[in-house]
Protein backbone atom coordinates (compact mmCIF):
# COMPACT_ATOMS: atom_id res chain seq x y z
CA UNK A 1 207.42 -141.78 96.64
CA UNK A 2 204.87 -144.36 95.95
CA UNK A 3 202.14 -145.92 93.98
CA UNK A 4 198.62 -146.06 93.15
CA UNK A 5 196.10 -148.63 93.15
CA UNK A 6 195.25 -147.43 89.78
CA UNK A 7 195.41 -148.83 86.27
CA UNK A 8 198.65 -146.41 85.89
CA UNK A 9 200.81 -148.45 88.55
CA UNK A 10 199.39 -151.86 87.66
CA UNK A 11 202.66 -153.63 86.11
CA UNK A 12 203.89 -152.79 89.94
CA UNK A 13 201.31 -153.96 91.62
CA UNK A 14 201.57 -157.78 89.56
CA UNK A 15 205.30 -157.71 90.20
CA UNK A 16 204.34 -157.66 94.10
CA UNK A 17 201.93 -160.22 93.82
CA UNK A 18 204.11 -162.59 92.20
CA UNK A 19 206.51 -162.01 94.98
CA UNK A 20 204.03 -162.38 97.72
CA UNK A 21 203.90 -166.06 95.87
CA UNK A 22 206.97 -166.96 96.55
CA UNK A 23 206.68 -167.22 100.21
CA UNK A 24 203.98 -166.60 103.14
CA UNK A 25 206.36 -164.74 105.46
CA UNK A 26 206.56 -161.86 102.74
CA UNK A 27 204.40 -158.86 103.22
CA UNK A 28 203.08 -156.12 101.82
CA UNK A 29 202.48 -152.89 103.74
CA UNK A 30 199.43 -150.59 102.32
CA UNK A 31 200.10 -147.09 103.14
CA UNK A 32 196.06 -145.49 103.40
CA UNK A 33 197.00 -141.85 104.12
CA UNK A 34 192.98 -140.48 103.32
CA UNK A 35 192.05 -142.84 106.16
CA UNK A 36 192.25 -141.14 109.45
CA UNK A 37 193.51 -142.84 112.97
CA UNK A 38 191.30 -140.93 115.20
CA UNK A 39 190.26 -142.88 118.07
CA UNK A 40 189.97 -146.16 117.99
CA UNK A 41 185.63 -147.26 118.66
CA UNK A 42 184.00 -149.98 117.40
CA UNK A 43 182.04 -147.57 114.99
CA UNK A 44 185.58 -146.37 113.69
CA UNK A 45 187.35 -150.24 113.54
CA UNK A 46 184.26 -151.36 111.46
CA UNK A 47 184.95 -147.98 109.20
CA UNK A 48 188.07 -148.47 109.06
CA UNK A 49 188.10 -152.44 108.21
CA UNK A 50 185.25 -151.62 105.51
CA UNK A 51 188.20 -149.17 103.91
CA UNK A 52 191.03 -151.47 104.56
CA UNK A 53 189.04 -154.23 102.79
CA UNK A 54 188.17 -151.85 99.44
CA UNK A 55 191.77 -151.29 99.35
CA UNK A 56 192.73 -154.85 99.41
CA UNK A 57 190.68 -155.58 96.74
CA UNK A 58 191.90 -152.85 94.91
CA UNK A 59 195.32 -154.37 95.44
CA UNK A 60 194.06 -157.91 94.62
CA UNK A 61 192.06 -156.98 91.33
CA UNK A 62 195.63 -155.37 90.02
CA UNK A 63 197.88 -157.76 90.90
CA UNK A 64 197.06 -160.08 87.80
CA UNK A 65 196.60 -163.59 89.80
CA UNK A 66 194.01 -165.83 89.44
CA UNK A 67 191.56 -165.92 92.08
CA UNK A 68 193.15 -169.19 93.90
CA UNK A 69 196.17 -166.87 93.95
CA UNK A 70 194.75 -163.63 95.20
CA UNK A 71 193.31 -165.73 98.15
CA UNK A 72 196.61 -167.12 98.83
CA UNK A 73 198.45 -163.62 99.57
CA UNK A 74 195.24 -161.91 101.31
CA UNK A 75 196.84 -162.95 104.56
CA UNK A 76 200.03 -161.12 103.45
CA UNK A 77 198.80 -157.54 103.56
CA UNK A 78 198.55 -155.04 105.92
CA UNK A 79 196.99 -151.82 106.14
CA UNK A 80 198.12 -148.79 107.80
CA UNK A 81 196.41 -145.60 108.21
CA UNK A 82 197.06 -142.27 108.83
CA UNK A 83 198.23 -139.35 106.74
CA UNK A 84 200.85 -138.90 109.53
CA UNK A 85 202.32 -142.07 109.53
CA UNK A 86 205.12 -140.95 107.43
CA UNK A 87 205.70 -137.99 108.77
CA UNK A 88 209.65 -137.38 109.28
CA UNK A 89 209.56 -133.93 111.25
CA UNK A 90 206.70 -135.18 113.88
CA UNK A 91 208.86 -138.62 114.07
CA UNK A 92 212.05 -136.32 114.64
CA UNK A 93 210.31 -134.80 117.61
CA UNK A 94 209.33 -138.43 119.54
């Protein structure tokens, strides 16, 4: 189960933020499943980096913080792609 980066999950998304505040070595992982792997070329990491950056912002813009703050936790979140990443029957199988 999870959230969106929506309007809907935004008390969520501020509770997170405030966390990320409370220390640099938190994280936050953002789980992109429309964003396909695929091989890896320079036309796909600028694709990809174009949609991982959207999302941030679509992160930062809910989480409630004042600019100063949003710049603060950038560094803390981390993107990851795939709509098989949380696969459990094709992780059973490796």
């Amino acid at each position: 189960m999870g959230v969106s980066l929506g309007d809907t999950d935004k008390v969520y998304w501020e509770k997170i933020a405030k966390w990320l505040l409370f220390g640099n070595k938190r994280t936050v992982l953002l789980y992109d499943y429309e964003t396909p792997m695929g091989s890896i070329s320079k036309v796909v990491q600028r694709k990809m980096e174009k949609s991982w950056n959207a999302t941030k912002d679509k992160f930062l813009k809910q989480s409630g913080l004042a600019s100063d703050e949003q710049k603060r936790i950038s560094k803390q979140i981390f993107p990851l792609y795939g709509n098989g990443f949380f696969n459990i029957e094709e992780a059973q199988k490796n």
